[in-house]
Structure formats: structure tokens, C-alpha cells
C-alpha atoms as a PDB file:
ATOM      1  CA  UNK A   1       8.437  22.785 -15.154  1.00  0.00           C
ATOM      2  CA  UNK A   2      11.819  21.417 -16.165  1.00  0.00           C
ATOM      3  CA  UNK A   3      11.447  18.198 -17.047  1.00  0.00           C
ATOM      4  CA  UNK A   4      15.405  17.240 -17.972  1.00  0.00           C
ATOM      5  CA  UNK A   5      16.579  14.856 -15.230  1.00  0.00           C
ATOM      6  CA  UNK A   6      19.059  16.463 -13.391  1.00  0.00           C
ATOM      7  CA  UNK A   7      20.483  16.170  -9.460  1.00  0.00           C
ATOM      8  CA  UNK A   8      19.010  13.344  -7.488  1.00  0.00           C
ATOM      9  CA  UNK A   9      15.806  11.818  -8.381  1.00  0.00           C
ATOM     10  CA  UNK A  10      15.249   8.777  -5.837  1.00  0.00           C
ATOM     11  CA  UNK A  11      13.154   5.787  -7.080  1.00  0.00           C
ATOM     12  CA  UNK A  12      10.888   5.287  -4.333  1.00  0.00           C
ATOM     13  CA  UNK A  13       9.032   1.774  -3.259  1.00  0.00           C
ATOM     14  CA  UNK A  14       5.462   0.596  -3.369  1.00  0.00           C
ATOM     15  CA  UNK A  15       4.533   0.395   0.385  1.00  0.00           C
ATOM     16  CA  UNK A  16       1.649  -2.198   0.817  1.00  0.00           C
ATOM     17  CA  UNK A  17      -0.930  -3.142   3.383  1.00  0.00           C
ATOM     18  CA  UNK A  18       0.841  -5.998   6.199  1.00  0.00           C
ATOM     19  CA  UNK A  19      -0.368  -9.016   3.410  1.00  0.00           C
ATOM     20  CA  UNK A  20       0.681  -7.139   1.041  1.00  0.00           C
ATOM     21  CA  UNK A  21      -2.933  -7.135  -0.438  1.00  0.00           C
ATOM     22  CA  UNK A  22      -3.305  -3.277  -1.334  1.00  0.00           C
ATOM     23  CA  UNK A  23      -0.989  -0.125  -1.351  1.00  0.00           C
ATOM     24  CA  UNK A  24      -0.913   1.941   1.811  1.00  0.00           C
ATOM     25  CA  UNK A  25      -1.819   5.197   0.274  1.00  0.00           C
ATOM     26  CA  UNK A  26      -0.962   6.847   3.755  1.00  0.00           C
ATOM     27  CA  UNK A  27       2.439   5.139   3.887  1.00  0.00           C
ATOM     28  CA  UNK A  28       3.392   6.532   0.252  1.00  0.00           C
ATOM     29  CA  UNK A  29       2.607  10.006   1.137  1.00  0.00           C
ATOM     30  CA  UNK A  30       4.623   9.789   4.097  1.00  0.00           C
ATOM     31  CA  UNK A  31       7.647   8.241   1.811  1.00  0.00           C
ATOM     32  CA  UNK A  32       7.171  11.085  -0.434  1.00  0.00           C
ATOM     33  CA  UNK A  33       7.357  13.821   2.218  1.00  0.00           C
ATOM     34  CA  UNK A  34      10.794  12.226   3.727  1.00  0.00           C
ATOM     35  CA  UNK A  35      12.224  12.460   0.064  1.00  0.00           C
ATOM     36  CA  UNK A  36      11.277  15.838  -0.517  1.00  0.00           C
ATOM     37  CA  UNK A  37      12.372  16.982   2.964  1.00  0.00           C
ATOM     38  CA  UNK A  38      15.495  15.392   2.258  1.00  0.00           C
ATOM     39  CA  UNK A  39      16.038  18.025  -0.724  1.00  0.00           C
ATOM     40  CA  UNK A  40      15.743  15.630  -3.975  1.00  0.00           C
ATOM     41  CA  UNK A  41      15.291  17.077  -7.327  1.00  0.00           C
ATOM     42  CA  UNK A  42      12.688  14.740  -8.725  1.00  0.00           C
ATOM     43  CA  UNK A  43      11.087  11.457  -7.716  1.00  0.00           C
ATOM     44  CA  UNK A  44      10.654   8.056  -9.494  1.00  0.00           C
ATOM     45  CA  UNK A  45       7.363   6.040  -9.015  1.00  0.00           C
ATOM     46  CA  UNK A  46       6.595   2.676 -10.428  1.00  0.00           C
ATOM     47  CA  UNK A  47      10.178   1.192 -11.172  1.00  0.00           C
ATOM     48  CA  UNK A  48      11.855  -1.641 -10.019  1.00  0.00           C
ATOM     49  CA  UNK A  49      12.359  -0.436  -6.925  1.00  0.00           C
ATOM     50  CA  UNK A  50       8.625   0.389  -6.742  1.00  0.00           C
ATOM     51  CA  UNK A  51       7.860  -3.564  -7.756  1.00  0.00           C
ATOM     52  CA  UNK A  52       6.191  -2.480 -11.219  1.00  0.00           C
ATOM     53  CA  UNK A  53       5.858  -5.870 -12.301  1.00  0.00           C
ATOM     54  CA  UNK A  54       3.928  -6.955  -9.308  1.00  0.00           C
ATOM     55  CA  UNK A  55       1.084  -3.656  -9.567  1.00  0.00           C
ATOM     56  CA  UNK A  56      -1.718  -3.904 -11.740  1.00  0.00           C
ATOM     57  CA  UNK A  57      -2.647  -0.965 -14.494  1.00  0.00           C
ATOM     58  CA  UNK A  58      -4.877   0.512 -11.824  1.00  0.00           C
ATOM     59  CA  UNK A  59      -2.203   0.499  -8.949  1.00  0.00           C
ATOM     60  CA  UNK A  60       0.448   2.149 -11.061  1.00  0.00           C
ATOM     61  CA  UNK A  61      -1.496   4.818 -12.020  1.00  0.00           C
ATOM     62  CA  UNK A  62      -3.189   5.503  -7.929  1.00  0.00           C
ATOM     63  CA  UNK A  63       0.408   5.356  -6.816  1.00  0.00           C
ATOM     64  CA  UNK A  64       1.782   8.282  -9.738  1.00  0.00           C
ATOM     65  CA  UNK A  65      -1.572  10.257  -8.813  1.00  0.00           C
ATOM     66  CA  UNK A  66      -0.521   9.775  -4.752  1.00  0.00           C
ATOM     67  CA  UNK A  67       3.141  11.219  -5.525  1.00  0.00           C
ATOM     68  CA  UNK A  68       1.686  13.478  -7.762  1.00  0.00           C
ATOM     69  CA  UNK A  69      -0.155  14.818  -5.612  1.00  0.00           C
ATOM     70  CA  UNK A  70       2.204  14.663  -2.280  1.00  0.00           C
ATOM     71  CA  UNK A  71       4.550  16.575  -4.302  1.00  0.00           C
ATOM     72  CA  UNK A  72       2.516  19.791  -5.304  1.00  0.00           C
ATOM     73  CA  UNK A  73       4.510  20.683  -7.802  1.00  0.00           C
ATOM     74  CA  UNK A  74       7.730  20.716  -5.458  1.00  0.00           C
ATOM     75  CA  UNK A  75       9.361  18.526  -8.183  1.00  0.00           C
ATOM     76  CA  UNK A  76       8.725  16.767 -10.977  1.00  0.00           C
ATOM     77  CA  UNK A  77       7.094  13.351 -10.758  1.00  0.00           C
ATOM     78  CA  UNK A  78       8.983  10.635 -13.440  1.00  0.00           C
ATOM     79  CA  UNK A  79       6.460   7.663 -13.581  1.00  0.00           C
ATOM     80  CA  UNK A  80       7.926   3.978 -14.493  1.00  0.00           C
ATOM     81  CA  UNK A  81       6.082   3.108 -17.947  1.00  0.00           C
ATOM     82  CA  UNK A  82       7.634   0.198 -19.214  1.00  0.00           C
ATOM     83  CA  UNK A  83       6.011  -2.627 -20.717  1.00  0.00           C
ATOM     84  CA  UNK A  84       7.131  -5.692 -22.909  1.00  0.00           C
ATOM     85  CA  UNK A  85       4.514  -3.833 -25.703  1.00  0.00           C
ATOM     86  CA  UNK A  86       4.814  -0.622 -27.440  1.00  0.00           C
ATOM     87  CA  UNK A  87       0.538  -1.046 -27.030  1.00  0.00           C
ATOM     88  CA  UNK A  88       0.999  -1.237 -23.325  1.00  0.00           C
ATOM     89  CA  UNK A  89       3.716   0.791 -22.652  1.00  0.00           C
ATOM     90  CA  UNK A  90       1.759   3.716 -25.236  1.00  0.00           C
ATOM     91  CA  UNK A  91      -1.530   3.212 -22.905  1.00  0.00           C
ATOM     92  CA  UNK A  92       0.543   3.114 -19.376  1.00  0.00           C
ATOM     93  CA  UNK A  93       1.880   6.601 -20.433  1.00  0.00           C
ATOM     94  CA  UNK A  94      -1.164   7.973 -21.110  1.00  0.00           C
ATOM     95  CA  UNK A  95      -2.513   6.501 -17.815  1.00  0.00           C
ATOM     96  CA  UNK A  96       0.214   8.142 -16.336  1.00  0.00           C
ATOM     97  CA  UNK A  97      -0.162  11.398 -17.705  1.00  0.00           C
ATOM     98  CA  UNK A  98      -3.637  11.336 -16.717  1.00  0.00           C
ATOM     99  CA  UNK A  99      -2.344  11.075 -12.983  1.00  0.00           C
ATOM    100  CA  UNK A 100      -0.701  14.055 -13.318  1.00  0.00           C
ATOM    101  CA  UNK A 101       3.069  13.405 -14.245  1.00  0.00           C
ATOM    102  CA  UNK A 102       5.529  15.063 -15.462  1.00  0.00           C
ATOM    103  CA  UNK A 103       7.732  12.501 -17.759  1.00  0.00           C
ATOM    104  CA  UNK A 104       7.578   8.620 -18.342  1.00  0.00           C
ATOM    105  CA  UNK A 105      10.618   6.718 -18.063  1.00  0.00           C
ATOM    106  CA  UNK A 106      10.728   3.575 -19.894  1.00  0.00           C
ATOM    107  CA  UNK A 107      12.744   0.467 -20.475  1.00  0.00           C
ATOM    108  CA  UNK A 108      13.070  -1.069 -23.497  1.00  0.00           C
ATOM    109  CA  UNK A 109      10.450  -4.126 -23.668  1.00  0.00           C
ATOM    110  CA  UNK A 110      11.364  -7.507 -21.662  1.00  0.00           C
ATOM    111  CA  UNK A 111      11.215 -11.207 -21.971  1.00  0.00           C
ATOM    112  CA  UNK A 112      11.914 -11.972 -26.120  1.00  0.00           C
ATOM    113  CA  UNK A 113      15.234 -10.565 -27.824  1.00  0.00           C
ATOM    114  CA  UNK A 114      14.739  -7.647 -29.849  1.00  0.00           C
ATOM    115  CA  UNK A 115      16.797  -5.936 -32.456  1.00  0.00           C
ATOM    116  CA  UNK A 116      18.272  -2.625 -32.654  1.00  0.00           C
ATOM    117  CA  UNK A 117      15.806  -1.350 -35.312  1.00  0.00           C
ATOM    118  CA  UNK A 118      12.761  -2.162 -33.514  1.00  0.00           C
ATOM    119  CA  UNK A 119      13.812  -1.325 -30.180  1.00  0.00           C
ATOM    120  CA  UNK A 120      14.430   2.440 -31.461  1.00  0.00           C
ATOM    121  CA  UNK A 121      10.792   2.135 -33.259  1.00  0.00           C
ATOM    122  CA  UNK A 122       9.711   0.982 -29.655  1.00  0.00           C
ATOM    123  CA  UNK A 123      10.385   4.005 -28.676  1.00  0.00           C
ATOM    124  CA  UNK A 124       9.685   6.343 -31.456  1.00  0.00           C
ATOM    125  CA  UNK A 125       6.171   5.227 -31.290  1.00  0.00           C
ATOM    126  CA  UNK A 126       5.960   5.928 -27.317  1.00  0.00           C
ATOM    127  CA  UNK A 127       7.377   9.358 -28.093  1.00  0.00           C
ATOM    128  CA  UNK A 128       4.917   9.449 -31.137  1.00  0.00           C
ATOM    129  CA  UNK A 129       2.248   9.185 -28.575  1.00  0.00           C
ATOM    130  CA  UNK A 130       2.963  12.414 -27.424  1.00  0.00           C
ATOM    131  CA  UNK A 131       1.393  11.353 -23.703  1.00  0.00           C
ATOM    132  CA  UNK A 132       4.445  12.612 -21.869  1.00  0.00           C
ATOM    133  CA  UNK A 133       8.206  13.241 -22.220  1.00  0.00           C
ATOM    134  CA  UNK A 134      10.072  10.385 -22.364  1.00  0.00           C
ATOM    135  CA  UNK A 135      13.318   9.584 -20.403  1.00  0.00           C
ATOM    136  CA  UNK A 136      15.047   6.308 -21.979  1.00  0.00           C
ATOM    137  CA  UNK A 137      15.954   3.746 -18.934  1.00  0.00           C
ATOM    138  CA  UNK A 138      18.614   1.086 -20.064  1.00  0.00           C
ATOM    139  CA  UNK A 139      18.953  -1.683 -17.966  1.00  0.00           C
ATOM    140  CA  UNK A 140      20.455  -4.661 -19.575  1.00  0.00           C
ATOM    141  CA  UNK A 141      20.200  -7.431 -16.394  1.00  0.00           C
ATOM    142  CA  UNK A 142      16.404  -7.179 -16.306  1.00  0.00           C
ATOM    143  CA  UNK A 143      15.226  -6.435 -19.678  1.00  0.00           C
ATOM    144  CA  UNK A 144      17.714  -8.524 -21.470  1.00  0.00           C
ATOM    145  CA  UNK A 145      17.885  -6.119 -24.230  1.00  0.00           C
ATOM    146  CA  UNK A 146      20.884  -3.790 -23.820  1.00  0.00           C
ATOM    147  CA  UNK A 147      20.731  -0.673 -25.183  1.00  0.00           C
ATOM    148  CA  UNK A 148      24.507   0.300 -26.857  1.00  0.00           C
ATOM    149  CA  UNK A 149      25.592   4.096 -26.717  1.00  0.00           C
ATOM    150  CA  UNK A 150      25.268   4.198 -30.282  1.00  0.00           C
ATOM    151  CA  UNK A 151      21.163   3.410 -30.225  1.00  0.00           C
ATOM    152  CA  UNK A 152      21.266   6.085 -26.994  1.00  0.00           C
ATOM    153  CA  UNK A 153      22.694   8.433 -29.184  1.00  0.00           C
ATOM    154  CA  UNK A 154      19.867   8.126 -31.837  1.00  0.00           C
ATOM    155  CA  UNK A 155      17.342   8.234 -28.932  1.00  0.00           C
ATOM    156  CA  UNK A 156      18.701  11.410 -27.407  1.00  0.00           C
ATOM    157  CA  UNK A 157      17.943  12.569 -31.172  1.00  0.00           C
ATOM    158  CA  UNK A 158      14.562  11.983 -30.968  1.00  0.00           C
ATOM    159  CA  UNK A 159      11.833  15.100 -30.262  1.00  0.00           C
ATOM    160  CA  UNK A 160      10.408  14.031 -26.625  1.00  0.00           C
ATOM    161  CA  UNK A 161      13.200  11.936 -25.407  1.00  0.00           C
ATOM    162  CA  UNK A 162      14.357  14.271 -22.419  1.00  0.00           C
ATOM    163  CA  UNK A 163      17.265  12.061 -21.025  1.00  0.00           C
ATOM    164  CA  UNK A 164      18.626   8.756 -20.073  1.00  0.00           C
ATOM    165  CA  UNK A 165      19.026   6.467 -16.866  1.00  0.00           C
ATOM    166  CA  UNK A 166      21.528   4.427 -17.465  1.00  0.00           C
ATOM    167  CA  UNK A 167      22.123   1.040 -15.460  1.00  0.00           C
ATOM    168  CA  UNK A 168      24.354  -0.837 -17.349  1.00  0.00           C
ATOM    169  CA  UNK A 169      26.936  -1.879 -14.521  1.00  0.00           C
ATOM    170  CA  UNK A 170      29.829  -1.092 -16.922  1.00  0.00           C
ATOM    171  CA  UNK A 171      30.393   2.443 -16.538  1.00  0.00           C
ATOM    172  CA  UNK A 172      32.293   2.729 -19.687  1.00  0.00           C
ATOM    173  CA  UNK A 173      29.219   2.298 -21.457  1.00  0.00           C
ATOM    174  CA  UNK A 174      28.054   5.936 -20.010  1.00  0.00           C
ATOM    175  CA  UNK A 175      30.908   7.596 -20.481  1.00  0.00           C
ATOM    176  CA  UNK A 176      30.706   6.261 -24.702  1.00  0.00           C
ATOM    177  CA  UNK A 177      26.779   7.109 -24.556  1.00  0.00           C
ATOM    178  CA  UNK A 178      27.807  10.652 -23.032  1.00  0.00           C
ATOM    179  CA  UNK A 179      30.263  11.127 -25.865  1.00  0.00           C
ATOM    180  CA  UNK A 180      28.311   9.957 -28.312  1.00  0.00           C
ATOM    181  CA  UNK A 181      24.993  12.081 -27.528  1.00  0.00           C
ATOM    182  CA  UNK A 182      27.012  15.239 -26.562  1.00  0.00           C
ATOM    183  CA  UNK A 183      25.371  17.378 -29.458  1.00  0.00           C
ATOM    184  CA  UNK A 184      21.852  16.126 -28.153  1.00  0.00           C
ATOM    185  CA  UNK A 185      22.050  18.505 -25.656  1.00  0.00           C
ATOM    186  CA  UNK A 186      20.071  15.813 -23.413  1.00  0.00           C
ATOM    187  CA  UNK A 187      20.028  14.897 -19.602  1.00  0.00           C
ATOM    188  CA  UNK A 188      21.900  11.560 -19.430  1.00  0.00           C
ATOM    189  CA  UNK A 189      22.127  10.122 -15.637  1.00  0.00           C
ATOM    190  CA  UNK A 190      23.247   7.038 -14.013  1.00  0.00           C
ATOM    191  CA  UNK A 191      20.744   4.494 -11.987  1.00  0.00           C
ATOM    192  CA  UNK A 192      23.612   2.761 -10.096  1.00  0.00           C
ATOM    193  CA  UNK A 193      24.013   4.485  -7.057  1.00  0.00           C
ATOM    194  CA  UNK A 194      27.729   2.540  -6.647  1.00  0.00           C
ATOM    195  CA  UNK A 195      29.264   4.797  -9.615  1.00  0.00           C
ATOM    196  CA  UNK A 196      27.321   8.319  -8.434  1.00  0.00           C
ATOM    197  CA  UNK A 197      30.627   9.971  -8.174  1.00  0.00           C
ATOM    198  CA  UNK A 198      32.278   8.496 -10.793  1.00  0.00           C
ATOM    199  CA  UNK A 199      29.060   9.116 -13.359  1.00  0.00           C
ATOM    200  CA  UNK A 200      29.511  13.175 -11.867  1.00  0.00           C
ATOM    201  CA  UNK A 201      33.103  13.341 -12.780  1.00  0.00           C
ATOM    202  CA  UNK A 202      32.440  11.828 -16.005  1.00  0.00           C
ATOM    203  CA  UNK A 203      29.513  14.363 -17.439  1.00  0.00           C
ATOM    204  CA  UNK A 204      26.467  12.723 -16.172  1.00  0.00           C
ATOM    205  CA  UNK A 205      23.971  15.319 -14.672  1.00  0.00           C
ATOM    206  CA  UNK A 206      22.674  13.628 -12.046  1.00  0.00           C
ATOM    207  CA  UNK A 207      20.961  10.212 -10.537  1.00  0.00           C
ATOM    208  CA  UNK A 208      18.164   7.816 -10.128  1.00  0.00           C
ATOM    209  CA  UNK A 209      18.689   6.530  -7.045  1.00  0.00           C
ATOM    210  CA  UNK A 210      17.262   3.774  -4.895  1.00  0.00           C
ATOM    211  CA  UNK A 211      19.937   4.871  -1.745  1.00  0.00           C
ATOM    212  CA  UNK A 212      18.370   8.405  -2.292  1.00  0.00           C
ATOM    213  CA  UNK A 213      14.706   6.390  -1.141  1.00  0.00           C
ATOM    214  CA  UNK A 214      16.319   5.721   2.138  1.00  0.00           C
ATOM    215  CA  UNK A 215      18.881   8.777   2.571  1.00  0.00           C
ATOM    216  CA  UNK A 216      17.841  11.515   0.446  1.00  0.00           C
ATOM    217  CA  UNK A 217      20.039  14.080   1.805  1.00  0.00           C
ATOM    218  CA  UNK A 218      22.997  12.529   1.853  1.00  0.00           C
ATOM    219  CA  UNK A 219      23.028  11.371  -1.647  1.00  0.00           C
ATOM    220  CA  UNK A 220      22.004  15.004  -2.209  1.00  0.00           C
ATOM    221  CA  UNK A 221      25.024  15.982  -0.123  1.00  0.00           C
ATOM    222  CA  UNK A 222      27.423  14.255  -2.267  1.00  0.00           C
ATOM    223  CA  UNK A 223      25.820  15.680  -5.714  1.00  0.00           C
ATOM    224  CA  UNK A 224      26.020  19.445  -4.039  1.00  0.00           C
ATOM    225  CA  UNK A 225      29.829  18.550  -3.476  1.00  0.00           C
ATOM    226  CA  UNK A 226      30.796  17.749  -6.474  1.00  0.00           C
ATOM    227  CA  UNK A 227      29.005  20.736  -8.014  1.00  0.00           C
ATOM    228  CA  UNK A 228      30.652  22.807  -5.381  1.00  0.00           C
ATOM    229  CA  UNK A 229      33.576  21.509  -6.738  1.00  0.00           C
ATOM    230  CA  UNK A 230      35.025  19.610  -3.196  1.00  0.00           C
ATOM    231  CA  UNK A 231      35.774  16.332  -4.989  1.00  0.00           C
ATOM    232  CA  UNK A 232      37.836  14.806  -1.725  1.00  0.00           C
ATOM    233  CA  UNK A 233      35.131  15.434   0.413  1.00  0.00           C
ATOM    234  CA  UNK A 234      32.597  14.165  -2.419  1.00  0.00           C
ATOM    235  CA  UNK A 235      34.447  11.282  -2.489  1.00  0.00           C
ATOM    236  CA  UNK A 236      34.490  10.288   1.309  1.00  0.00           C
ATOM    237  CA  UNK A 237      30.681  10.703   1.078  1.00  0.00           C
ATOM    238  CA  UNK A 238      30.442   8.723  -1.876  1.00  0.00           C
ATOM    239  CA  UNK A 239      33.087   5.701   0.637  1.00  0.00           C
ATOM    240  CA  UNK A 240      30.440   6.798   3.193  1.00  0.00           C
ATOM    241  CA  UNK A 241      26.956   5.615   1.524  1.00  0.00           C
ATOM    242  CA  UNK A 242      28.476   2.302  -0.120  1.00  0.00           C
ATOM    243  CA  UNK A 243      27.965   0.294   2.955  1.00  0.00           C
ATOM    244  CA  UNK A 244      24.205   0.807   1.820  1.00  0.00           C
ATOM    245  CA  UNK A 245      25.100   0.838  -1.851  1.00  0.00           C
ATOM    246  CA  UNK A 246      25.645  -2.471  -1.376  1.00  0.00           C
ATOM    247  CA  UNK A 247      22.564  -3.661  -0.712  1.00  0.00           C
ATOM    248  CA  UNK A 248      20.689  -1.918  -3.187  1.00  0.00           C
ATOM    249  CA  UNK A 249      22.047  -2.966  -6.966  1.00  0.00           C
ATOM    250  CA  UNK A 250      20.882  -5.656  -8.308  1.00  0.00           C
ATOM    251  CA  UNK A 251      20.913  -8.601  -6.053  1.00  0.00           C
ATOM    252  CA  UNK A 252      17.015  -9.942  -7.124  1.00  0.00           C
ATOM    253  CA  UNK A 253      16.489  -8.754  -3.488  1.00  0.00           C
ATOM    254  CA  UNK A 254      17.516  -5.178  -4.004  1.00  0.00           C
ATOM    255  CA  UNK A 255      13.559  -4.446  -3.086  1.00  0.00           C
ATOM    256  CA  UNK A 256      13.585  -5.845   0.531  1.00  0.00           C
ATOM    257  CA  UNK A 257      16.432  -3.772   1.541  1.00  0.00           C
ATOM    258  CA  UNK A 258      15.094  -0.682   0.720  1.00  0.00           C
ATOM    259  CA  UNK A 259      11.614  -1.211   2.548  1.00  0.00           C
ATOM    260  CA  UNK A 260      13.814  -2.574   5.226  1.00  0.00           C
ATOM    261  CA  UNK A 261      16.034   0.172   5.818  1.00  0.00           C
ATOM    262  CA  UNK A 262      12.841   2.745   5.715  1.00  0.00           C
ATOM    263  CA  UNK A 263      10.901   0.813   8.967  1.00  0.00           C
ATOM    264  CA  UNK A 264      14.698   0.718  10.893  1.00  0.00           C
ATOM    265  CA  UNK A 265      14.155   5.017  10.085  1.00  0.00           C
ATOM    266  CA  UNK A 266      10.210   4.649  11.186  1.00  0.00           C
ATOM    267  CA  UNK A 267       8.866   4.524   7.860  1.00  0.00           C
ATOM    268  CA  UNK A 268       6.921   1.399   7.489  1.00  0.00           C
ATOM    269  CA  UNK A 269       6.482   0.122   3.730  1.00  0.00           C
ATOM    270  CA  UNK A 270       4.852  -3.157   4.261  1.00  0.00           C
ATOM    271  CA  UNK A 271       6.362  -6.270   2.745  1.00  0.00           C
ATOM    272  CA  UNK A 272       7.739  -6.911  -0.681  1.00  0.00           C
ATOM    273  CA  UNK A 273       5.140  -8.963  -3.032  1.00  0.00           C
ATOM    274  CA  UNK A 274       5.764 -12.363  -3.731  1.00  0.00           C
ATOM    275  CA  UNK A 275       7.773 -14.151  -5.074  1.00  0.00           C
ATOM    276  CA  UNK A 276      10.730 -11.377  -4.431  1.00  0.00           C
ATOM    277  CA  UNK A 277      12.271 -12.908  -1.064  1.00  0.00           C
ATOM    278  CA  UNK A 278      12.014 -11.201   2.382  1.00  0.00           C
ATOM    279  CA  UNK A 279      15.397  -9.451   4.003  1.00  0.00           C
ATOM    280  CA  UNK A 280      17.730 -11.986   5.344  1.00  0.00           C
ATOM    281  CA  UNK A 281      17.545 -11.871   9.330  1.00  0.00           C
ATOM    282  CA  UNK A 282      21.515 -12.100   8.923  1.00  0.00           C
ATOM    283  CA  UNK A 283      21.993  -9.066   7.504  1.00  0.00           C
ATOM    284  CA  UNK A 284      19.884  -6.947   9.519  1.00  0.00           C
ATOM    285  CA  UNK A 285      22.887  -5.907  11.588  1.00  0.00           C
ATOM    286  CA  UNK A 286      24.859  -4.893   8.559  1.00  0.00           C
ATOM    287  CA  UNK A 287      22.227  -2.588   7.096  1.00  0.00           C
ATOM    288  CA  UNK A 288      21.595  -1.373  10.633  1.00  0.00           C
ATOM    289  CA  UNK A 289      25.353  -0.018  11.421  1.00  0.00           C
ATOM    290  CA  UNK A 290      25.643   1.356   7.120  1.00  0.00           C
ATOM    291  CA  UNK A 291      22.284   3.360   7.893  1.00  0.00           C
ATOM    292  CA  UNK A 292      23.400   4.546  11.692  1.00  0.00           C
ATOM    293  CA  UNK A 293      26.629   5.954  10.332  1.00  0.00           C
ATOM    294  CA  UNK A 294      24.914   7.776   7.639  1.00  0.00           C
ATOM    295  CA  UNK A 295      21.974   9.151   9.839  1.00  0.00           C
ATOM    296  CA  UNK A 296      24.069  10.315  12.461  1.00  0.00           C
ATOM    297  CA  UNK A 297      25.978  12.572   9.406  1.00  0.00           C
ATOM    298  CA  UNK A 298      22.594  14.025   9.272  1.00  0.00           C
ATOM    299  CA  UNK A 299      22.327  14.640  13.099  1.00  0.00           C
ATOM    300  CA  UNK A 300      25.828  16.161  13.272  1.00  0.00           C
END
């Protein structure tokens, strides 16, 4: 199997028991079957969006072996690795591989400040491992380190390193890393579902996408557009899901939405783990008329 990321590869939630005390195994499958009815070209377990920090070892690697095994080989399986320790991040990826994935991707380590040199080492040595295929996930606002398109560059280099998710909010750092790893030959995507069209138009191959959780074939509407080449009517479905875009990058809340959105479609996720907040009652109407306009696309 293919492992490059390319097209739309959703990043899918953790759903959890009503007190939030265990994962709903039943639930996940369930989450996994609306994803991959909805066309997507991969899925993402055990990101943010998933509430990594808030699983133990043992829950990350049930919920990669659920997918895993939901999917049946319909598409490959990307399991969230990352770890503020090349140790732990080294160990989740072989715990991952174990459950049957097909790649890791992996920020760079959180919490302390950490140079250029050793963040590329960080990597190297994950790679090194040789548990899985790694795809590089930059994103600045929660790890705190910020990985430039130059260091991308010399990642894309490296043997094992299949692509990138980028998720730095300024999109000019893509289009740099794009230019700058164009002889890598490697799968470089966007995570902010906001700038899917723009990322398209600019060389990226494809998406990580939390909207793509909620309304997979939509998002994978507007990806077979633009390879269609219909850019105006890429672009009104691109003006079409940013009602929900909105809700979904990187507000500290981003998590509640998305479980939200999924039990107003009949998919019921459980609630988020504490301390990430519950949905705002006020906004329930808001998310209600972005999803209605977008489902009844769908219907028509």
C-alpha cells in the first residue's frame, strides 16, 4: 500500500463512554465507516483532534488497532505518534505498528524549546527506528517549536520520511517548504482545512482534515474539483464548508465541535476529556445551519 499522503485524510476523534471514563470501541468503528463511506483517502487516529494528550499508551494503541481494523485495508491508517521524547515517541511507533498501521505522523516534541539541530536528530532517530514510515506534522501553536521550510526540506531528505502536514497558519510557509523540498519528491499536505483550496492551487497533494471527520465527502468533493480542474466551482465549495471551518482550527476548543457536529449527524462521540471545555450552548445554532447547508449538498 501507498503510504504517501495524498487526497483527504480526515483526523478523526476519540469517542468515549458518557463520563468519558473509557473509549467506545463501537462508536469508533461506526466513525470510521462514515469516513470511509464518505470516500476519504486515508484516516488519522490519535491527533489532536483525537485528544492524544488525554489517552494513555494503551488507549492509543486499542484505538489505531480499532481503525485498523474497521478499515480492512480500504485505506491506509496514519497513527498520531508524537511525544515530547524521541524514547517515547520511538516506543509509541512501534506500539503503533504493532496495531497494524500503515505510517506514524509525528510532531516535533512539546513543552521545552528545542533547536534546529536536535529537532532534525528527533526525527532521524524515529525514522532510525525503522517502526513505520514517518510523515513530519508541523504545528507551531501547540508544540511551540516551529518547524521552518528549510528544516522540512532536510526532513523530506531523509529515507522514511513519506510527507508533511503542515499547520502553520501562515500559508506562505507551505508554499517556501513546497519549493524548497521540490526535488524530495515527497507528499507535503496542509492540516488547516481554512487554506484546502489555496494549499491545492499551490502544489500541496492533499489534506489532513478535521472538517473531513464530520463531512467527508464534501471535503472530498472539493479535492476531486480541483483535480478535475473546475477551480470556480472548487472554490464555492471551499466558501461552502468555511462556515464549519470555522469552528475547527485552533480555538483550544476545536475538539468539542467536532464531536458536536457528529451527534447533530447521529454519530454520538461522547464528551471531550477534561480539562478541554464543552461546546458553547450559544453556538449550537451556528454549527447547526453550517452543517445543514452542507448535508443537504449531499442529499441533492
Amino acid at each position: 500500500m501507498d503510504v504517501a499522503p495524498t487526497g483527504v485524510i480526515p483526523a478523526i476523534p476519540t469517542p468515549f463512554s458518557s463520563d468519558g471514563g473509557w473509549v467506545d470501541e463501537a462508536a469508533l468503528r461506526q466513525i470510521v465507516r462514515h469516513v470511509l463511506d464518505g470516500g476519504v483517502h486515508g484516516i488519522m487516529t490519535t491527533g489532536g483532534t483525537g485528544e492524544f494528550p488525554h489517552l494513555s499508551r494503551e488507549e492509543r494503541r486499542r484505538v489505531t488497532e480499532i481503525v485498523v481494523s474497521e478499515t480492512a485495508g480500504a485505506a491506509p491508517v496514519y497513527a498520531g505518534t508524537g511525544a515530547c521524547s524521541t524514547w517515547e515517541a520511538i516506543a509509541l511507533g512501534e506500539d503503533a505498528a504493532t496495531a497494524g498501521a500503515h505510517a506514524a505522523i509525528l510532531t516535533p516534541p512539546f513543552y521545552f524549546r528545542i533547536p534546529d539541530e536536535m529537532l532534525y536528530r528527533h526525527f532521524a532517530d524515529v525514522v532510525a527506528s525503522e517502526a513505520l514510515p514517518v510523515v513530519v506534522y508541523n504545528n507551531p501553536l501547540y508544540t511551540g517549536n516551529n518547524l521552518s521550510p528549510a528544516l522540512i526540506a532536510s526532513l523530506m531528505d531523509l529515507d522514511g520520511v513519506v510527507g508533511l502536514k503542515q499547520s502553520n497558519d501562515d500559508l506562505g510557509q507551505l508554499v517556501d517548504a513546497l519549493r524548497l523540498a521540490e526535488t524530495s519528491g515527497r507528499s507535503l499536505c496542509t492540516g488547516i482545512d481554512s487554506q484546502f483550496y489555496a494549499a491545492l492551487c499551490v502544489g500541496a497533494r492533499g489534506i489532513f482534515s478535521t472538517a473531513a471527520a464530520i463531512v467527508p465527502a464534501q471535503v472530498v468533493r472539493l479535492y476531486d474539483l480541483v483535480q478535475e480542474g473546475d477551480h470556480n466551482t472548487a472554490l464555492e465549495q471551499h466558501r461552502q464548508l468555511q462556515p464549519l471551518n470555522r469552528f475547527l482550527e485552533y480555538d483550544p476548543g476545536y475538539v468539542s465541535p467536532t464531536k458536536e457536529a457528529l451527534e447533530m449527524l447521529g454519530l454520538d462521540c461522547g464528551p471531550v476529556r477534561r480539562p478541554l471545555p464543552d461546546f458553547p450552548e450559544g453556538e449550537r445554532a451556528a454549527l447547526r445551519k453550517a452543517l445543514d447547508t452542507l448535508v443537504e449538498q449531499v442529499v441533492a
